[in-house]
Protein backbone atom coordinates (compact mmCIF):
# COMPACT_ATOMS: atom_id res chain seq x y z
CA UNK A 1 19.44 -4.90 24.96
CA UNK A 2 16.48 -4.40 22.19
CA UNK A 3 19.22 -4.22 19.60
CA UNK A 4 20.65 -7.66 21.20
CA UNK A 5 17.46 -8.97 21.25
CA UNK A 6 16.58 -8.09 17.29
CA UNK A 7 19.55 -9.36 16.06
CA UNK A 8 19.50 -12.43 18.18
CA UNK A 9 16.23 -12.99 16.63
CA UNK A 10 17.25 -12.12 13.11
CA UNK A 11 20.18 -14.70 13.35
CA UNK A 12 17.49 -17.39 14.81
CA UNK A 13 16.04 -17.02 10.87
CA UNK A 14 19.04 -16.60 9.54
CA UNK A 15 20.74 -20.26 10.71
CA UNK A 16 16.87 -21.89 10.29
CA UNK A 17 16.56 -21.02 6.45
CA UNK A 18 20.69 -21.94 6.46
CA UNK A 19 19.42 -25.28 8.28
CA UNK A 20 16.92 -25.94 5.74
CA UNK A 21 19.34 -25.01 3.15
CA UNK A 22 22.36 -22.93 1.95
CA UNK A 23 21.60 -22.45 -1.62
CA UNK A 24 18.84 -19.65 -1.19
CA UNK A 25 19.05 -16.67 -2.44
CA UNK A 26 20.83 -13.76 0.19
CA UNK A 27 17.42 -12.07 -0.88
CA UNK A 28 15.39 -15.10 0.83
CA UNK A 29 17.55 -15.59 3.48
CA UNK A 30 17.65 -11.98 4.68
CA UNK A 31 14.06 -11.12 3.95
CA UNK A 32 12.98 -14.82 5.96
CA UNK A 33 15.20 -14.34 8.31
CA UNK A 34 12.92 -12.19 11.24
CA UNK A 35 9.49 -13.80 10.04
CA UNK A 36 11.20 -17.26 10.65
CA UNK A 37 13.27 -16.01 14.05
CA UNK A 38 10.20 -14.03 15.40
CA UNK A 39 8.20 -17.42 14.90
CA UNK A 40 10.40 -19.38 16.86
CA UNK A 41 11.59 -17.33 19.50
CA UNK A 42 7.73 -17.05 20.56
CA UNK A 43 7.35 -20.71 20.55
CA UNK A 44 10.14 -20.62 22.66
CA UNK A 45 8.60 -18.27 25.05
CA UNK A 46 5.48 -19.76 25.41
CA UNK A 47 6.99 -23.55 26.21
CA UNK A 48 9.38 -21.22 28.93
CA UNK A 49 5.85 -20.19 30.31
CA UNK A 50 4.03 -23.71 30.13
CA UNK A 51 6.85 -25.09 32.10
CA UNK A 52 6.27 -22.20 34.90
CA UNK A 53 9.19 -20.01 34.39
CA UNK A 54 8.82 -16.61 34.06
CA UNK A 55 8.98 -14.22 31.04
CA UNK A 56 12.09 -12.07 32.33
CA UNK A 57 14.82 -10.76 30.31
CA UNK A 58 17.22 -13.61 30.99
CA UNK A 59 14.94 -16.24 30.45
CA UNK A 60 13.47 -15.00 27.37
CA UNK A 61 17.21 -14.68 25.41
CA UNK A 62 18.46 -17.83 27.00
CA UNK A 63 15.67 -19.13 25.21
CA UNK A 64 16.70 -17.67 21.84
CA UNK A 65 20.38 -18.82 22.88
CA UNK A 66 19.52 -22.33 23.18
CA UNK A 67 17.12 -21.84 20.08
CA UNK A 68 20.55 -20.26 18.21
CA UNK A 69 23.03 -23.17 19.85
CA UNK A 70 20.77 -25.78 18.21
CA UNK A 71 20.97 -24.64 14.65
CA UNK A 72 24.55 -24.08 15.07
CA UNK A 73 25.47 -27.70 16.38
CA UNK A 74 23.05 -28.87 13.28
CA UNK A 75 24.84 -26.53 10.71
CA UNK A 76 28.62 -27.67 12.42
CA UNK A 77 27.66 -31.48 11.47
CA UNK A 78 27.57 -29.99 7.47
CA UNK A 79 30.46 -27.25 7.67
CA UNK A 80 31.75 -28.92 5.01
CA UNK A 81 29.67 -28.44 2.98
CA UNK A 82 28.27 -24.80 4.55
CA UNK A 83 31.67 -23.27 3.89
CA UNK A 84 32.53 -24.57 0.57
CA UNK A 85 28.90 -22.64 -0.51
CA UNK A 86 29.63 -19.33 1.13
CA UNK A 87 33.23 -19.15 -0.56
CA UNK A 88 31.61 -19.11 -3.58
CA UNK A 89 28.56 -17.08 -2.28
CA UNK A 90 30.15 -14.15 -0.95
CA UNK A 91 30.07 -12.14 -3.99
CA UNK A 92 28.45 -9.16 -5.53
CA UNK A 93 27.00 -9.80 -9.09
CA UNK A 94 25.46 -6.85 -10.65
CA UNK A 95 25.25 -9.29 -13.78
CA UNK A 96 21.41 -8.48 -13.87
CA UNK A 97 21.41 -4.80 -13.12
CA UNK A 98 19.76 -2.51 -15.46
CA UNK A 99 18.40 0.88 -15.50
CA UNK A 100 14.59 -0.30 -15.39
CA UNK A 101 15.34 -2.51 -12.24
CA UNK A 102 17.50 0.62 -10.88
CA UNK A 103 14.38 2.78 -11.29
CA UNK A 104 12.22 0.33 -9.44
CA UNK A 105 14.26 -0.51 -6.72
CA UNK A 106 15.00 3.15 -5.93
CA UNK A 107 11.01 3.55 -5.72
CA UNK A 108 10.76 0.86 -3.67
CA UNK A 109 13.62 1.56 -1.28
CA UNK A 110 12.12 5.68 -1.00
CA UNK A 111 8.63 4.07 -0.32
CA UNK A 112 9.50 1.69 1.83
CA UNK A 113 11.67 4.41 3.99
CA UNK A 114 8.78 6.65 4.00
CA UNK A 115 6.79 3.76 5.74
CA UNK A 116 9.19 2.17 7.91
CA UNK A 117 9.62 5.87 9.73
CA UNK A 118 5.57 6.51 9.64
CA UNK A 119 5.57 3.28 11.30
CA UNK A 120 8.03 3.84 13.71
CA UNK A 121 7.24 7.83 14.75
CA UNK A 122 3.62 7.61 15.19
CA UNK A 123 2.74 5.59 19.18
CA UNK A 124 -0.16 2.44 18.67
CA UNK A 125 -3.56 3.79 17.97
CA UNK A 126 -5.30 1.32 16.34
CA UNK A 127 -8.17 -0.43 18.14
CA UNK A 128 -7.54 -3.87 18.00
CA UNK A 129 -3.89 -3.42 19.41
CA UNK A 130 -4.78 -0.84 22.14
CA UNK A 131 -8.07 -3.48 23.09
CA UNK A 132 -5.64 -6.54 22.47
CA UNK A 133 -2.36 -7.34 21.12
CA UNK A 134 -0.78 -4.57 21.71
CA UNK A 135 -1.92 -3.88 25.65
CA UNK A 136 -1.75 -7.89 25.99
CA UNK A 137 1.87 -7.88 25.04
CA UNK A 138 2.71 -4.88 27.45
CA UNK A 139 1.24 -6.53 30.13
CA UNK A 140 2.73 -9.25 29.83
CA UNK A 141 6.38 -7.39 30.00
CA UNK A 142 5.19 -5.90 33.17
CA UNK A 143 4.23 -9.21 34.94
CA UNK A 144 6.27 -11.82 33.04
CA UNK A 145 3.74 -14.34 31.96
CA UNK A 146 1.67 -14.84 29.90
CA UNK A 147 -0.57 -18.07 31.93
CA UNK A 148 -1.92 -15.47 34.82
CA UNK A 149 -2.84 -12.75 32.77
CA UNK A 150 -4.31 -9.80 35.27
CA UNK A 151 -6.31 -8.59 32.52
CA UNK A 152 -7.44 -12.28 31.99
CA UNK A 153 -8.88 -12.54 35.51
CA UNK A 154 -12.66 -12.71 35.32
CA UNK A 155 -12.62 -10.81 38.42
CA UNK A 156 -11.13 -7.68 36.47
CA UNK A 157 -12.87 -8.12 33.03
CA UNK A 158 -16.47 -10.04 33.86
CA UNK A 159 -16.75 -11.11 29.99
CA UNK A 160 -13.03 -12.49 29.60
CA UNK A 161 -14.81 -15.77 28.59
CA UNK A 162 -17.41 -14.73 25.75
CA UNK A 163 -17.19 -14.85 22.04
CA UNK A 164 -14.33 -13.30 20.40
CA UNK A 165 -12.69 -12.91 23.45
CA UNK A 166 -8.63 -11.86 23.18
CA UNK A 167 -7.65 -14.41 25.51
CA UNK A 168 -8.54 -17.35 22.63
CA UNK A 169 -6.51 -15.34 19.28
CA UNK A 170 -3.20 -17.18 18.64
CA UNK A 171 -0.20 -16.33 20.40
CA UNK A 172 2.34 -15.07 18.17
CA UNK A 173 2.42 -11.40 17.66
CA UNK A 174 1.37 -10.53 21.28
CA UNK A 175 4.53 -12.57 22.08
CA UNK A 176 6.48 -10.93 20.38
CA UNK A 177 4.95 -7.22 21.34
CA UNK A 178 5.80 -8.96 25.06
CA UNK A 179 9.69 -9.59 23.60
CA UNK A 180 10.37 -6.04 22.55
CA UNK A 181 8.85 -4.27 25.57
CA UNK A 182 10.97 -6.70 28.02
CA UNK A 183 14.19 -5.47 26.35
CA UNK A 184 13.09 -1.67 26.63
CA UNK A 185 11.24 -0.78 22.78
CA UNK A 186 8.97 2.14 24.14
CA UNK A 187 6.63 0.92 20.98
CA UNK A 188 5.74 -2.21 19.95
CA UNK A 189 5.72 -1.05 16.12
CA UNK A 190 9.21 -2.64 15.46
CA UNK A 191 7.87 -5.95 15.27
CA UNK A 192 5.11 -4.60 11.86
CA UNK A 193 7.47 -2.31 10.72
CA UNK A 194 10.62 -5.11 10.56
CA UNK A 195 7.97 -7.71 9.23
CA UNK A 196 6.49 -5.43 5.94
CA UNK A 197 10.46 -4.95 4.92
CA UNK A 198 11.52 -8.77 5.50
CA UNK A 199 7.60 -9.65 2.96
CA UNK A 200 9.00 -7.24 0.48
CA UNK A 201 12.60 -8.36 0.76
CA UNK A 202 12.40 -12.31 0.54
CA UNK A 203 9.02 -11.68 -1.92
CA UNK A 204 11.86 -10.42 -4.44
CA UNK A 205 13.67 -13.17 -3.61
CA UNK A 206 11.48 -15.78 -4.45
CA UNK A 207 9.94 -13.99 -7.68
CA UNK A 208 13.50 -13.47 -8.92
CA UNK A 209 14.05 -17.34 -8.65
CA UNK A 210 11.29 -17.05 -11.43
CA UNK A 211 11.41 -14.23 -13.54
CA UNK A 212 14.75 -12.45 -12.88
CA UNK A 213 15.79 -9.23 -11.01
CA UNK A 214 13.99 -7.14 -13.66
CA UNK A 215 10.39 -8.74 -12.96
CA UNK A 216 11.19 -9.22 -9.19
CA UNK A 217 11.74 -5.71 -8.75
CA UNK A 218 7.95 -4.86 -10.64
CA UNK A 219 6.47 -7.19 -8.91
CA UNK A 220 7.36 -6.16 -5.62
CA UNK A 221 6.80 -2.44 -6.10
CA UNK A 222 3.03 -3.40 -7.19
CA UNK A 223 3.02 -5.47 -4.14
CA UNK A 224 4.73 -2.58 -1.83
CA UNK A 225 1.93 0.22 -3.27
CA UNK A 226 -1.03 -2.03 -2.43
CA UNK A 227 -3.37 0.84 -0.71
CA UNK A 228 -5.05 -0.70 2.16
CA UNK A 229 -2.10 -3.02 2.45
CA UNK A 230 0.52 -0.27 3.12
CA UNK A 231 -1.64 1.72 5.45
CA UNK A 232 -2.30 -1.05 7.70
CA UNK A 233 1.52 -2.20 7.58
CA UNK A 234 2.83 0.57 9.87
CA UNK A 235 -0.32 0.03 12.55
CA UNK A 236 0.17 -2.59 15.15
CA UNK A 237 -3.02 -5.19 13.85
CA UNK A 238 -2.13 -8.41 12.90
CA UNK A 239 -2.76 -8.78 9.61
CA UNK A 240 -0.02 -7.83 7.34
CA UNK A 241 2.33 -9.56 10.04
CA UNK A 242 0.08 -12.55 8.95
CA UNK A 243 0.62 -11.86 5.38
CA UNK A 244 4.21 -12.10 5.53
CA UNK A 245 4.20 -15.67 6.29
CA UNK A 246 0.76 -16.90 5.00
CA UNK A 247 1.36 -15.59 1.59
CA UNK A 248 5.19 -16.82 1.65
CA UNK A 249 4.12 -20.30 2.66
CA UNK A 250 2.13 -20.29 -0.34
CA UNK A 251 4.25 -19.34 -2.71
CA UNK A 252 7.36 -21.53 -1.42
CA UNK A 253 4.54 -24.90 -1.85
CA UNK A 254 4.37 -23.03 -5.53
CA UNK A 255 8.37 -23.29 -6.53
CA UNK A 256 8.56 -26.65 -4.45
CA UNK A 257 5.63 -28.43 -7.09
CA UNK A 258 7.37 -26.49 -10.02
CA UNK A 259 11.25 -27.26 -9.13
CA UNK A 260 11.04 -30.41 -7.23
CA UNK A 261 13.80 -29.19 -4.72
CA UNK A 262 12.79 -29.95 -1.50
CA UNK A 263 14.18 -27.12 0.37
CA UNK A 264 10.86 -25.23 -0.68
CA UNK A 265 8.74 -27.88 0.76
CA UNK A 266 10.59 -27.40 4.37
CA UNK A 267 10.49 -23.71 4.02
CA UNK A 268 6.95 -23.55 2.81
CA UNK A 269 5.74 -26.04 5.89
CA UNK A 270 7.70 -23.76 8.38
CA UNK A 271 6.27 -20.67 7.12
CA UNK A 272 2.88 -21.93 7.25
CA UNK A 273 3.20 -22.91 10.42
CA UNK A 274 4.19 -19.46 11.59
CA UNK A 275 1.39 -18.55 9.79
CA UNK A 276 -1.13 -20.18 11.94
CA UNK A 277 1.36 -19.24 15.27
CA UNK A 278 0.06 -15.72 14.02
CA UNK A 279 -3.65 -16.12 13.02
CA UNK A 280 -5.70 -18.99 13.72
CA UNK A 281 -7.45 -18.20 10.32
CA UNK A 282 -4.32 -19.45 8.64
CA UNK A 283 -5.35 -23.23 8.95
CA UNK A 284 -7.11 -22.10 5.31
CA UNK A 285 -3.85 -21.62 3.57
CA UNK A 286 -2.34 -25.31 5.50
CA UNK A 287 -5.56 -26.76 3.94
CA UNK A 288 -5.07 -25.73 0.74
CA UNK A 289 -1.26 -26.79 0.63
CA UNK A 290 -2.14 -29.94 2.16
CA UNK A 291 -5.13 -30.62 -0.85
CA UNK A 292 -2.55 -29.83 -3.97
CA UNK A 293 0.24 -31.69 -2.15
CA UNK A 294 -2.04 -34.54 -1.31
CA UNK A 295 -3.27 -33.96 -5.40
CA UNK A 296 0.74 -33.91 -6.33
CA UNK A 297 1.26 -37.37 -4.14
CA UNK A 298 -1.80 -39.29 -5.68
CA UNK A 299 0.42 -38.88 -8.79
CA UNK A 300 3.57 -39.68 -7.72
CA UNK A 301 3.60 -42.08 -4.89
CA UNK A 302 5.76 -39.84 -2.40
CA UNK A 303 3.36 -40.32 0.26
CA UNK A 304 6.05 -38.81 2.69
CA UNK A 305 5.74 -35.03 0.74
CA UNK A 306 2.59 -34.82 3.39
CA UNK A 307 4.34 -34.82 6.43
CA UNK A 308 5.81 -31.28 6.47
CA UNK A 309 3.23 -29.81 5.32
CA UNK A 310 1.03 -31.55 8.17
CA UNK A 311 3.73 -30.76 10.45
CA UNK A 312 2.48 -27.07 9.88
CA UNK A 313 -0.44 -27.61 12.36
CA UNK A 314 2.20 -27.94 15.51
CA UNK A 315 2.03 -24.87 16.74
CA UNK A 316 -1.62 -24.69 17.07
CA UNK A 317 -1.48 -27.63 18.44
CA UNK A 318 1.00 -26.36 21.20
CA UNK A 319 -1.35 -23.00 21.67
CA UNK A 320 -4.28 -25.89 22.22
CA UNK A 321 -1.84 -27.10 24.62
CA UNK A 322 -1.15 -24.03 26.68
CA UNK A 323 -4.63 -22.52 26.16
CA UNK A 324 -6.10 -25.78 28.05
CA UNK A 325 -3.44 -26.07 30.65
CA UNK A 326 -4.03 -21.81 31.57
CA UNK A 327 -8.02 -21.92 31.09
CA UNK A 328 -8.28 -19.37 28.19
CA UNK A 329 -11.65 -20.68 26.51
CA UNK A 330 -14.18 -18.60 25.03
CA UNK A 331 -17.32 -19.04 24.14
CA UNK A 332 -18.35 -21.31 20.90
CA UNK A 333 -18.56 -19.41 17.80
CA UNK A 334 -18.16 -22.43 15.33
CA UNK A 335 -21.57 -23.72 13.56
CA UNK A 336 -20.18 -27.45 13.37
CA UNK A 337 -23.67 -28.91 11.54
CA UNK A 338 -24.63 -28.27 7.81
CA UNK A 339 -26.87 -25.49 6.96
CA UNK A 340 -28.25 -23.39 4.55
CA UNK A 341 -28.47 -19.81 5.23
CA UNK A 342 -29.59 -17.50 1.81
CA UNK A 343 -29.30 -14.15 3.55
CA UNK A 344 -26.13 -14.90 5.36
CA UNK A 345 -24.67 -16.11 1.94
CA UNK A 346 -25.94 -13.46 0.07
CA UNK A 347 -24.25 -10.88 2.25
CA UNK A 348 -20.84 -12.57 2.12
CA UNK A 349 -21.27 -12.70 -1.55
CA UNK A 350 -22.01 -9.14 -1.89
CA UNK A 351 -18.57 -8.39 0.03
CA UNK A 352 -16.35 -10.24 -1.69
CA UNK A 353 -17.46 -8.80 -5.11
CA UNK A 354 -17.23 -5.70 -4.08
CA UNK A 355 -13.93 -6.17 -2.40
CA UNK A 356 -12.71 -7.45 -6.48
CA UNK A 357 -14.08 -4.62 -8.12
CA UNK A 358 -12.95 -1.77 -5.22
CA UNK A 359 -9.26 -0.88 -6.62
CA UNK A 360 -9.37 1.28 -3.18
CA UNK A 361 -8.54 -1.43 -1.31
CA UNK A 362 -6.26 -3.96 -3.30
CA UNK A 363 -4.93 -1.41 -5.98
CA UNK A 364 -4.47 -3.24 -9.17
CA UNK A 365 -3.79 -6.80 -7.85
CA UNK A 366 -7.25 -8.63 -8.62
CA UNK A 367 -7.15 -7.22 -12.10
CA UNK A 368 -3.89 -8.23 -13.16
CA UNK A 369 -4.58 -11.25 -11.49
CA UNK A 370 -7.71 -11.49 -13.90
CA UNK A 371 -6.25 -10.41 -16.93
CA UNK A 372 -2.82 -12.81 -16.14
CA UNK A 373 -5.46 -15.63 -16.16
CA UNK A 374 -6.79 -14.96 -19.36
CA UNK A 375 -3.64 -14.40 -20.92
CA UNK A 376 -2.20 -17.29 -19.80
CA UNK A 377 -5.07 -20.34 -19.99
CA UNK A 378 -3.96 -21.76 -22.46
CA UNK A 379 -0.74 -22.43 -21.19
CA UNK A 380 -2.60 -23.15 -17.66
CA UNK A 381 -4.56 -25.94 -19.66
CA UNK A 382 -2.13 -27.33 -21.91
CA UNK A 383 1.31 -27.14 -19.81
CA UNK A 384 -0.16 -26.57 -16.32
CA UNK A 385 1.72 -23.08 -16.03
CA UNK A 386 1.28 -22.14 -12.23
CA UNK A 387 -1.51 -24.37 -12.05
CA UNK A 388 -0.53 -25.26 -8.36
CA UNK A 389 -0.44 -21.54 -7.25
CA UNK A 390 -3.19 -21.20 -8.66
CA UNK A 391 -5.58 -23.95 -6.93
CA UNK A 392 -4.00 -23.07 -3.43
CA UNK A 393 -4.89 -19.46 -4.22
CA UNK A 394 -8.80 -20.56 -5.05
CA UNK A 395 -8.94 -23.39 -2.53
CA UNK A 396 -7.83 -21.36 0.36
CA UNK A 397 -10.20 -18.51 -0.42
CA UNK A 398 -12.78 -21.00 -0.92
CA UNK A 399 -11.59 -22.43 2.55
CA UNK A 400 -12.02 -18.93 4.09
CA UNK A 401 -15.86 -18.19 2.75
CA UNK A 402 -16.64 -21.29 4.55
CA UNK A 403 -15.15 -20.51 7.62
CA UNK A 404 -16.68 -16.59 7.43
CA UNK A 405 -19.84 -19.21 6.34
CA UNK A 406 -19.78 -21.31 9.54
CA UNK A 407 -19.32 -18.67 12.01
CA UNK A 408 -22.02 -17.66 14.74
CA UNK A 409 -21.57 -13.71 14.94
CA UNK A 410 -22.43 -13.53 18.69
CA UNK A 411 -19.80 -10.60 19.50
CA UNK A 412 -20.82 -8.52 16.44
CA UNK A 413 -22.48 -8.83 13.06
CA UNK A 414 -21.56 -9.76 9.98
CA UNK A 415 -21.40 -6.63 8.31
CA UNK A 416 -19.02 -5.45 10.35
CA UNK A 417 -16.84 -8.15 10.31
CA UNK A 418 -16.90 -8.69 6.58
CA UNK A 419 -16.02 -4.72 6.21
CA UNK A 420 -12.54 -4.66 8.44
CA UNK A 421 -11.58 -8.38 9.80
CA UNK A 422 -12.68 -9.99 6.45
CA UNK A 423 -11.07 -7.33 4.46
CA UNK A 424 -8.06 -7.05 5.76
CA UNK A 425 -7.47 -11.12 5.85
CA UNK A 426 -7.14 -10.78 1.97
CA UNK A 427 -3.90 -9.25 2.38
CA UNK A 428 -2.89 -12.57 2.56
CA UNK A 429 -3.31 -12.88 -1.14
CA UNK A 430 -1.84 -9.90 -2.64
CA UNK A 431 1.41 -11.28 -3.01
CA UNK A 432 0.09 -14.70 -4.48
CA UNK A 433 -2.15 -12.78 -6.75
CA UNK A 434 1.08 -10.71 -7.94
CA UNK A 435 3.07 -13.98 -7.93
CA UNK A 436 0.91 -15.68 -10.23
CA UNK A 437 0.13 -12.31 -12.49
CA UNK A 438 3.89 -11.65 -13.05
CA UNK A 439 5.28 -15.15 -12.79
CA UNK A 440 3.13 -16.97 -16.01
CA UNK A 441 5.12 -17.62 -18.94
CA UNK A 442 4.16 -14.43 -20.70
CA UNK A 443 5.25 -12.39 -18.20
CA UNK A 444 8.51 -14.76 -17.88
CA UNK A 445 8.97 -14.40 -21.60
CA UNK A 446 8.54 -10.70 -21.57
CA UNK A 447 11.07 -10.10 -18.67
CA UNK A 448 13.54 -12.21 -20.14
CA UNK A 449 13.42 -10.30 -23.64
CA UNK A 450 13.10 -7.13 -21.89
CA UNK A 451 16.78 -7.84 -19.83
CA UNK A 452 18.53 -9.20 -22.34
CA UNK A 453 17.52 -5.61 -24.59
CA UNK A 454 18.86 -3.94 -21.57
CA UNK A 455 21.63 -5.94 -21.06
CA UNK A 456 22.48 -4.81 -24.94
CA UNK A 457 21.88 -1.60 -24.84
CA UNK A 458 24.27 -1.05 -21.55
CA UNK A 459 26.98 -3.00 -23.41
């Protein structure tokens, strides 16, 4: 039944990317295709819950049936159409191969093996997901619902209700912990270890769209061998899960301001708003889309380029929904009023500085990202190369110091939360930061001289 269950969810993606549009890439539609399934089969589940029906087995793939019947009656109206592409699509080009992106993609494919199975053969250990998610989403197999938690009951857990309280984080990947455990995973480490391989997989996509298989394949190696970021991708946290779809969002705004084709502004908007289905946190990166798209339609007039993106904000709006409805509040930790605070600035200074410099943590990322700005300004300034990337990349972190800004640490101190929660949220950026670094037109111009050489030199 888990195998059932996976590939029911993998075909949800599948037919919602297809929905959006046939001509992506196989890359972006396979790599998509779980983030994008996972996001709305757990919408799905939580509506099945609003409306009182419990979280069983049946219920819970009826719900990804109906999800899967939906996209099919949607792609039947354009068959036409959908068949006449995948005649033509169905076909292997190795065009582009050469031995440099042969080398790379092995690397990437032993690497990514050698994490998938760490992933998978070591249980949930982590605190976070053996205090929260994790525990949450087992629980919630057991009793089948989500709305009358046991482990929610003030009567079992006296401060259910104060600051940083589980019960308040957004729904997503304890929902989908809760899907894999009803169909019989004995660990809920599918769910990080299928979501690291579908970032890497549709992040080659998407950078190939830009720079070619060669430059897709660097990139997402450099992205792949990110230290902190591959650790934490085989423990059961949420934050590389977040990553997948935060950072994809992002870059998918990016090619939609660059190419004008508007199937990046749909898939953009519905990755974003899986990204705040996963982390609340992620209303930052609709923010930042919504300020350069809102910049883009002063320009041009297309006042209607706003609604997708605004559209992102549903699901949080359907976790407001369900969070009033089962009374899961928590104590206020939000400092709504203006104020000036020189320490507690100071301190979240010092972090992020030291978070640039520390090649620990991020690898190389910030410094190519540095040394891809320099290289490229004055093609930034005259030609606005990636100058859209680029803003959503400094507006949202600029968006995220605020929040970390405006935040009453009640349930632990800033230090501390700077040092792991903060930390890790900048995963979310790695594969902008590579994006952007490998994507400029020196780097496009130095890919495309390096494959045609290749291409030579093979023939």
């Amino acid at each position: 039944m888990l195998v059932l269950g996976i590939i029911l969810v993998i075909a949800i993606g599948f037919l919602a990317v297809n929905c959006i549009s046939v001509k992506f890439t196989w890359s972006e539609k396979i790599g998509l295709a779980f983030p994008v399934g996972i996001g709305l089969q757990t919408m799905m589940m939580l509506i099945i819950n609003l409306l009182k029906i419990k979280l069983i087995t049946a219920s819970v793939m009826l719900g990804g049936v109906l999800i899967l019947l939906l996209l099919l009656s949607f792609l039947y109206k354009r068959r036409d159409g959908v068949i006449m592409y995948y005649k033509k699509a169905v076909r292997i080009d190795t065009s582009n191969c050469n031995l440099v992106w042969c080398f790379f993609i092995v690397l990437i494919a032993y690497f990514e093996y050698m994490n998938f199975t760490k992933c998978m053969y070591f249980p949930t250990f982590d605190r976070d997901s053996l205090a929260g998610f994790d525990t949450i989403g087992y629980v919630m197999a057991q009793e089948h619902t989500f709305r009358n938690l046991s482990i929610f009951q003030q009567s079992y857990m006296p401060h259910i209700h104060d600051a940083g309280s589980y019960m308040t984080y957004a729904p997503m990947v304890q929902l989908s912990y809760a899907f894999v455990y009803l169909l019989g995973a004995e660990t809920s480490k599918l769910v990080p270890a299928l979501m690291y391989l579908s970032l890497l997989i549709a992040f080659y996509g998407s950078m190939q769209r830009v720079t070619g298989s060669t430059g897709a394949a660097v990139a997402t190696f450099f992205v792949l061998i990110t230290p902190e970021m591959i650790a934490f991708s085989s423990l059961s946290a949420t934050n590389v899960i977040h990553a997948a779809t935060a950072s994809s969002g992002i870059i998918y705004i990016a090619l939609w301001l660059k190419c004008r084709e508007r199937k990046d502004l749909y898939l953009g908007s519905l990755l974003l708003a899986v990204n705040i289905w996963t982390r609340s946190e992620g209303i930052v990166f609709i923010g930042a889309a919504l300020a350069v798209v809102f910049a883009d339609v002063l320009r041009n007039r297309h006042w209607k380029d706003l609604l997708p993106v605004a559209a992102a904000l549903f699901p949080a709006l359907l976790w407001a929904v369900f969070s009033w409805v089962s009374g899961f509040y928590a104590e206020n930790i939000v400092i709504f009023r203006p104020y000036w605070d020189a320490e507690k600035a100071g301190i979240i200074w010092a972090f992020m500085k030291a978070y640039y410099k520390d090649t620990q943590f991020f690898g190389w990322t910030v410094m190519a990202f540095s040394l891809s700005l320099l290289a490229n300004g004055w093609f930034l300034l005259k030609r606005k190369d990636n100058l859209a990337l680029l803003a959503m990349v400094v507006i949202s972190l600029a968006f995220y110091v605020m929040v970390l800004y405006q935040i009453d640490y009640k349930w632990d101190s800033i230090q501390n939360v700077l040092a792991y929660s903060a930390k890790r949220f900048f995963f979310c950026f790695i594969p902008m930061m590579w994006f952007y670094a490998l994507s400029n037109h020196w780097a496009r111009m130095l890919f495309g001289r390096l494959d045609s050489f290749l291409l030579l030199e093979e023939k």
